[in-house]
C-alpha atoms as a PDB file:
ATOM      1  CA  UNK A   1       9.314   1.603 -11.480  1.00  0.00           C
ATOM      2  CA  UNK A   2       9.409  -2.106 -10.120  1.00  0.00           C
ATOM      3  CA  UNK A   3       9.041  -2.442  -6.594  1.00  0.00           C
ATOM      4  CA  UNK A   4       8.346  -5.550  -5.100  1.00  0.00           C
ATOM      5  CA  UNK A   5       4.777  -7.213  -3.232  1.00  0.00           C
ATOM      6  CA  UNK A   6       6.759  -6.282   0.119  1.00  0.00           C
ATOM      7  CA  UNK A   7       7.404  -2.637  -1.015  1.00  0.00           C
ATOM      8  CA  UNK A   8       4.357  -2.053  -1.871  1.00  0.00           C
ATOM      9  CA  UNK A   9       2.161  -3.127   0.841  1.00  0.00           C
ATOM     10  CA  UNK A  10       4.812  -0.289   2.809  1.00  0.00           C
ATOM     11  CA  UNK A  11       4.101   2.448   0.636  1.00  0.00           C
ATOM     12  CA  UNK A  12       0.297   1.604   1.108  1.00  0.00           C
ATOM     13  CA  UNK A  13       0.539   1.603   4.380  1.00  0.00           C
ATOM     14  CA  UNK A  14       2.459   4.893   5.098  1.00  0.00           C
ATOM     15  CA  UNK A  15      -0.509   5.968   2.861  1.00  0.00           C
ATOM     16  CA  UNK A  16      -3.207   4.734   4.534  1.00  0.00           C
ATOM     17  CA  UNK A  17      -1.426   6.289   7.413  1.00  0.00           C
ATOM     18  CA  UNK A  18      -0.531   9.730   6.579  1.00  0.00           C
ATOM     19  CA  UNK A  19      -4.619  10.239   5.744  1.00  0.00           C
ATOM     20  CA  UNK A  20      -5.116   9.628   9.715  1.00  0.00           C
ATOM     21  CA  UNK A  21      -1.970  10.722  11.187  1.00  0.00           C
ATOM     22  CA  UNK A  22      -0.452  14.173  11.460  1.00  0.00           C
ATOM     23  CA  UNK A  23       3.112  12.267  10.974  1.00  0.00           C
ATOM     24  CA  UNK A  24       4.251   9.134  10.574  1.00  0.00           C
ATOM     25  CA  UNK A  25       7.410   6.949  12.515  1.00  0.00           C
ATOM     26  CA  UNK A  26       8.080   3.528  11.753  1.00  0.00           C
ATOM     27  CA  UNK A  27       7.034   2.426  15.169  1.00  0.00           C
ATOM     28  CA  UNK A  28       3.679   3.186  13.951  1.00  0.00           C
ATOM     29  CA  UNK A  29       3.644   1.323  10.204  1.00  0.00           C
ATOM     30  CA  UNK A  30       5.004  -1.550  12.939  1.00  0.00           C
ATOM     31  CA  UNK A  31       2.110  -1.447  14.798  1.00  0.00           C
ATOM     32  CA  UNK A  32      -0.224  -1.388  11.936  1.00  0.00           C
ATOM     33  CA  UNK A  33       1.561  -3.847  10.043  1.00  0.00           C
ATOM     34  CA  UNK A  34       2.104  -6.145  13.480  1.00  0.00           C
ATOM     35  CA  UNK A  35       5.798  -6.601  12.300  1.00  0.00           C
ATOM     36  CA  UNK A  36       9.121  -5.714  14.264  1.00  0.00           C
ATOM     37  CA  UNK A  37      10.078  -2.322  14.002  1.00  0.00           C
ATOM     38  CA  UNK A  38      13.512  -3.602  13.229  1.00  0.00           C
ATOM     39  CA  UNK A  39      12.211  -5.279  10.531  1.00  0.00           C
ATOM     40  CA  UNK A  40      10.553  -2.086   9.752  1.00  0.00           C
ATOM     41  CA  UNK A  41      13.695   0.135  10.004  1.00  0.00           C
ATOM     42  CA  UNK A  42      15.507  -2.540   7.274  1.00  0.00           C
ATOM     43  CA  UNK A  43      12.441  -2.149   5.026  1.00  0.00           C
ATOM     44  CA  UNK A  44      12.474   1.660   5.439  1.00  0.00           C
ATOM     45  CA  UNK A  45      15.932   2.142   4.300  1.00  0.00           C
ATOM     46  CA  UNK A  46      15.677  -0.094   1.183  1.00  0.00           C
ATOM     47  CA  UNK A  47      12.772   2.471   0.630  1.00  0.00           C
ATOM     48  CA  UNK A  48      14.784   5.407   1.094  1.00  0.00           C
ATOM     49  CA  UNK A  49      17.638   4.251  -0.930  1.00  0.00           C
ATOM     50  CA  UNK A  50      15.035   3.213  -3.687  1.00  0.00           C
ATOM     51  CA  UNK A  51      14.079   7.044  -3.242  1.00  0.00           C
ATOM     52  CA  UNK A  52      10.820   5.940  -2.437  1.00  0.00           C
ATOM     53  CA  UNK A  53      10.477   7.990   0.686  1.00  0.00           C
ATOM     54  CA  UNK A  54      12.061  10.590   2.701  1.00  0.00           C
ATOM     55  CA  UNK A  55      12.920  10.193   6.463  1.00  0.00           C
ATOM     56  CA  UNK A  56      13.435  13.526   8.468  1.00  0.00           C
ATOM     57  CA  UNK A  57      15.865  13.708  11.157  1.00  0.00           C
ATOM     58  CA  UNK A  58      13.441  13.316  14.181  1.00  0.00           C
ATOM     59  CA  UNK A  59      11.662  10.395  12.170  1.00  0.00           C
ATOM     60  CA  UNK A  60       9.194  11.476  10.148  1.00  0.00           C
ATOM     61  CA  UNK A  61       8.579   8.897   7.124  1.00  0.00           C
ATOM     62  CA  UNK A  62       7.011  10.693   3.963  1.00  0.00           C
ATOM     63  CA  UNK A  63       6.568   9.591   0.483  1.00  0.00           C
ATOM     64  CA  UNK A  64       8.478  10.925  -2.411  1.00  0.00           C
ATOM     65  CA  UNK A  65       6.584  11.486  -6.124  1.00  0.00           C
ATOM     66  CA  UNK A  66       7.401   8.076  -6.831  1.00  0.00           C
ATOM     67  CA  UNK A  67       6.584   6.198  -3.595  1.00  0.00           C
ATOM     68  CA  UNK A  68       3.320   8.289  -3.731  1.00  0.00           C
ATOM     69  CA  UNK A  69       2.226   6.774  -7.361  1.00  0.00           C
ATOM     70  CA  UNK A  70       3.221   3.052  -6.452  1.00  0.00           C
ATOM     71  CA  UNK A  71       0.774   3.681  -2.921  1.00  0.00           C
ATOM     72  CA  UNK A  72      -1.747   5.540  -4.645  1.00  0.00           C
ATOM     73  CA  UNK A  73      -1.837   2.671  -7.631  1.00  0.00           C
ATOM     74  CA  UNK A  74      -2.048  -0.333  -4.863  1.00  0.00           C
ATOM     75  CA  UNK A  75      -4.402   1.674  -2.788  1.00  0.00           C
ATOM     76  CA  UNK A  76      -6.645   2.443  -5.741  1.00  0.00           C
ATOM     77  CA  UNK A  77      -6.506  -1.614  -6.976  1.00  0.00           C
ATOM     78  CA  UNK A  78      -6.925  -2.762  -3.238  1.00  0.00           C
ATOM     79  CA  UNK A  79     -10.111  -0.450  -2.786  1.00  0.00           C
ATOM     80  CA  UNK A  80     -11.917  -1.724  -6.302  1.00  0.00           C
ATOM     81  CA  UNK A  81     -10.994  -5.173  -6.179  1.00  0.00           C
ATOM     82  CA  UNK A  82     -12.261  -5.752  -2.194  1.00  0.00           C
ATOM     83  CA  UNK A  83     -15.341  -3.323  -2.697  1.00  0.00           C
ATOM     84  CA  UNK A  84     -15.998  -5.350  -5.767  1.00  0.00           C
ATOM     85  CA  UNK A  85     -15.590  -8.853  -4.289  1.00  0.00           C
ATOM     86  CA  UNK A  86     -18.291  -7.623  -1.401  1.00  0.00           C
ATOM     87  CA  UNK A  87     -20.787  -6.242  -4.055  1.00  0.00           C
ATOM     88  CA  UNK A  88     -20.298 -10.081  -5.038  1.00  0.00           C
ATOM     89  CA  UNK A  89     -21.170 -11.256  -1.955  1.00  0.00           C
ATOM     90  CA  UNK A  90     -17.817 -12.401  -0.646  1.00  0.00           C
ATOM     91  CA  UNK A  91     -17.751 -11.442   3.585  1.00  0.00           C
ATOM     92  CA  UNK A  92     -15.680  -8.481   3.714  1.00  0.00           C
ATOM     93  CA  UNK A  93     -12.879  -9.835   5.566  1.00  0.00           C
ATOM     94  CA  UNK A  94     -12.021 -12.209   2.737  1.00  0.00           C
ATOM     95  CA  UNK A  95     -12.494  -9.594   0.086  1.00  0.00           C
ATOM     96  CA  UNK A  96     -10.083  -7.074   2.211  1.00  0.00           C
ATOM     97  CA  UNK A  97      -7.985  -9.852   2.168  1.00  0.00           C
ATOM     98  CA  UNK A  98      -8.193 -11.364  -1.219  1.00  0.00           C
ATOM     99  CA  UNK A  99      -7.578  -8.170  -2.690  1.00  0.00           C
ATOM    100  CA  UNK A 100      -4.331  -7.712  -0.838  1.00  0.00           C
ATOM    101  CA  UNK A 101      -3.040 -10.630  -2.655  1.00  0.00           C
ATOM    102  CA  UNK A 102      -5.030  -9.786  -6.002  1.00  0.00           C
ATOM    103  CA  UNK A 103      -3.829  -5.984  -5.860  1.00  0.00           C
ATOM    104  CA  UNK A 104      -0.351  -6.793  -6.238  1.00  0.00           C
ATOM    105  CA  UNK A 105      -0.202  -9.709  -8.859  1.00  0.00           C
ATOM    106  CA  UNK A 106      -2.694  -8.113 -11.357  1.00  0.00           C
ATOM    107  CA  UNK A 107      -1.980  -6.559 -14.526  1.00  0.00           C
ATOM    108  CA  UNK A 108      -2.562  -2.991 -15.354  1.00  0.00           C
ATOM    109  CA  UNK A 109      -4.344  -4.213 -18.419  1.00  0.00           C
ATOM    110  CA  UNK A 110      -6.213  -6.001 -16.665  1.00  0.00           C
ATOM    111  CA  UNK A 111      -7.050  -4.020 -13.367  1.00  0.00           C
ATOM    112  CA  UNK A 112      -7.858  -1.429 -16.000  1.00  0.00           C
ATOM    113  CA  UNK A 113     -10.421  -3.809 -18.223  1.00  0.00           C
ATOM    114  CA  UNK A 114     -11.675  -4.791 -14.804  1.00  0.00           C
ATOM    115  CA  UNK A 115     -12.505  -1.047 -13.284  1.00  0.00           C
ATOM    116  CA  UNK A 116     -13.800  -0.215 -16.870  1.00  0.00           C
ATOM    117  CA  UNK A 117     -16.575  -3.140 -16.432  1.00  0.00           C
ATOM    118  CA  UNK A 118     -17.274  -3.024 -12.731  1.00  0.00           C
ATOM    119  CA  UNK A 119     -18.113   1.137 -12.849  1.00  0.00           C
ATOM    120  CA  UNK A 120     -20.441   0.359 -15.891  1.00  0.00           C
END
């Protein structure tokens, strides 16, 4: 299950999404994102060909099993790492942002040694 930085950050977002959104279209991970939706639409098929999500006919993007454990894994090391780097004292906007590059480079080892110590 390798997917790469850009991947990821798509399945996060059509995430993020779907927990505020009855549906989501790639116009709207476009307008989150602030990319082109035809960058989008290339992006989306390399995620439905890596049967990472599934695309209904009027649009619809929706994760698969897999794409839903790569988002859920990102999601999970973006929320620990930022909410950590605040308790630190770091503003919030570079700890959300930080932890966007952090999230994706990190080991699971590590992530894991690094939740185990930060929880207590």
């Amino acid at each position: 299950m390798t997917t790469n930085e850009s991947a990821e950050n798509y399945l996060e977002t059509i995430l993020i999404l779907s927990q505020n959104r009855p549906v989501v279209r790639a116009v709207d991970i476009a307008a989150e994102l602030n990319f082109k939706k035809s960058s989008v639409s290339v992006a989306m098929k390399k995620l439905r060909q890596s049967e990472h999500i599934v695309v209904s006919p009027e649009g619809f993007i929706t994760l698969t099993e897999s794409g839903l454990e790569i988002a859920e894994r990102i999601y999970e090391r973006h929320r620990v790492i930022s909410d950590w780097l605040t308790s630190l004292g770091v503003d919030p906007g570079v700890a959300v942002t930080d932890a966007c590059r952090i999230e994706h480079v990190i080991s699971a080892e590590s992530f894991t040694a690094m939740k185990k110590h930060i929880e207590g």
